[in-house]
C-alpha atoms as a PDB file:
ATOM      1  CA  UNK A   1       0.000   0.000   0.000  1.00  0.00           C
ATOM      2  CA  UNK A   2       1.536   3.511  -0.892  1.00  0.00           C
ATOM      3  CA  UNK A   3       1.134   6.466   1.169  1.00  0.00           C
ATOM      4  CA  UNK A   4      -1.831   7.580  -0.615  1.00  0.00           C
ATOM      5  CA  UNK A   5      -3.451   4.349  -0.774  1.00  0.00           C
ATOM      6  CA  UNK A   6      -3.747   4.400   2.899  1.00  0.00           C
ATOM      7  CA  UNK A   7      -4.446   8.098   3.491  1.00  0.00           C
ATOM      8  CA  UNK A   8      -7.111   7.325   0.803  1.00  0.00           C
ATOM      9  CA  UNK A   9      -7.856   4.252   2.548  1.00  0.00           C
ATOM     10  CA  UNK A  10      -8.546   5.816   6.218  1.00  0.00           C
ATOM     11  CA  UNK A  11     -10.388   8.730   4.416  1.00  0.00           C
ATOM     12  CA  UNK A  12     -12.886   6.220   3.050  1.00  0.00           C
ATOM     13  CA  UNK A  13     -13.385   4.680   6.057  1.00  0.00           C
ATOM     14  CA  UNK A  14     -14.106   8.096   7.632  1.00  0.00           C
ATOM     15  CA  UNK A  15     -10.767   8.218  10.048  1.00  0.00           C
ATOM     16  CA  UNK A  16      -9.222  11.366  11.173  1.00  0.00           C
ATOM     17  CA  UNK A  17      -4.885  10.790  11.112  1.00  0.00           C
ATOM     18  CA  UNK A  18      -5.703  10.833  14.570  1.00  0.00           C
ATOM     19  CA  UNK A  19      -8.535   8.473  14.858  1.00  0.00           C
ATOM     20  CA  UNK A  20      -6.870   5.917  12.272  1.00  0.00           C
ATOM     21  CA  UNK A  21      -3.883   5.797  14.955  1.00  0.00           C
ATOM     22  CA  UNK A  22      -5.761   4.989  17.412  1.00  0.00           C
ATOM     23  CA  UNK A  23      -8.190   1.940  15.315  1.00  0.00           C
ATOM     24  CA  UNK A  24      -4.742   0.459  14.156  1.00  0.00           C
ATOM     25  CA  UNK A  25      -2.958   0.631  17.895  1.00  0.00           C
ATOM     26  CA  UNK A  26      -0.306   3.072  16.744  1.00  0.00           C
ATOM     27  CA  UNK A  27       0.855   6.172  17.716  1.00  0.00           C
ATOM     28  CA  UNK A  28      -0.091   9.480  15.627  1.00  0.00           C
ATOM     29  CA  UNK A  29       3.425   9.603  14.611  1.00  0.00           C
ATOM     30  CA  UNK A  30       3.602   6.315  13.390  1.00  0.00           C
ATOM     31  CA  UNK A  31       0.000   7.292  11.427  1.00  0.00           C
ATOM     32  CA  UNK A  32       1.895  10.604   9.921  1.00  0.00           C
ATOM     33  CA  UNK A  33       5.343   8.553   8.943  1.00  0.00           C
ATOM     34  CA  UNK A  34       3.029   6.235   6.728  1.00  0.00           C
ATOM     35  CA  UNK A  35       0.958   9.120   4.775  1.00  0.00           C
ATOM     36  CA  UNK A  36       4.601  11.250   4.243  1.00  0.00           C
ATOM     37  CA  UNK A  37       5.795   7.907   3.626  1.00  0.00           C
ATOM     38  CA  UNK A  38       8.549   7.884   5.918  1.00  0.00           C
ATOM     39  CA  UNK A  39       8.354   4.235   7.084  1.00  0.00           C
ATOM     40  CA  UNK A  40       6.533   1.567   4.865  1.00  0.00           C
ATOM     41  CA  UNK A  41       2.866   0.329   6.044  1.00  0.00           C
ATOM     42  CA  UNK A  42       2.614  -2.937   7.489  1.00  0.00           C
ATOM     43  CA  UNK A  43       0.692  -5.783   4.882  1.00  0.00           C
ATOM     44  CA  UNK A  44      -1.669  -6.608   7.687  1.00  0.00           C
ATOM     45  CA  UNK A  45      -2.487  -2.975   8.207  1.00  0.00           C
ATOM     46  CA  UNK A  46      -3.083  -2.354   4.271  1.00  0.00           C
ATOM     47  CA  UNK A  47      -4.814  -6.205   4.094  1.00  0.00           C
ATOM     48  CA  UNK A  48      -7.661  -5.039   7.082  1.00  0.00           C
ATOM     49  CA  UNK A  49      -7.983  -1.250   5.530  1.00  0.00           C
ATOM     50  CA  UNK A  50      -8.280  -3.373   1.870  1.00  0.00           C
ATOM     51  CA  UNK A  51     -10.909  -5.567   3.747  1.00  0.00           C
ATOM     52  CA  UNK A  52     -13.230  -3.296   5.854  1.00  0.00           C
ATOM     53  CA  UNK A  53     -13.483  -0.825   2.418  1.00  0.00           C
ATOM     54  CA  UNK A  54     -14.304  -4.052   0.233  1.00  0.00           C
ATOM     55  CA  UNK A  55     -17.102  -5.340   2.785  1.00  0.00           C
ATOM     56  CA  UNK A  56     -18.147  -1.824   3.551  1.00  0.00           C
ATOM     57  CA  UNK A  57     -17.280  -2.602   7.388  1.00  0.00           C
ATOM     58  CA  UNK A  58     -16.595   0.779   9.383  1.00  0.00           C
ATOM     59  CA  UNK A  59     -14.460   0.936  12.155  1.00  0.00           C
ATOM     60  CA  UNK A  60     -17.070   0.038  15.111  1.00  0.00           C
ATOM     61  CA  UNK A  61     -18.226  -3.010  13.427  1.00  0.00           C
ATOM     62  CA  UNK A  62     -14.469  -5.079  14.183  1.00  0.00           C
ATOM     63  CA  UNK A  63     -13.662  -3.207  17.185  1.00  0.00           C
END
């Protein structure tokens, strides 16, 4: 998943930077390295974002 993808991704899903952080058990920072693509974005974390915007699952439904 690039950078976009995922800040595309947790827009979709209706996720602040913040509130994304937070849903995937990461720090903000962590959140803001991945959209400036500073550090690369876990599979599992691009395979669930992939997942919840394919089965139209928002972030309360698998928390």
């Amino acid at each position: 998943m690039t950078p976009k993808q995922y800040a595309d991704a947790i827009d979709r899903l209706g996720l602040s930077q913040r509130s994304a952080a937070a849903f995937l058990g990461v720090g903000e920072r962590q959140s803001r390295r991945w959209i400036a693509g500073e550090n690369a974005i876990p599979e599992s974390v691009a395979k669930l974002l992939r997942l919840m915007i394919r089965l139209k699952l928002r972030p309360d439904d698998v928390s």
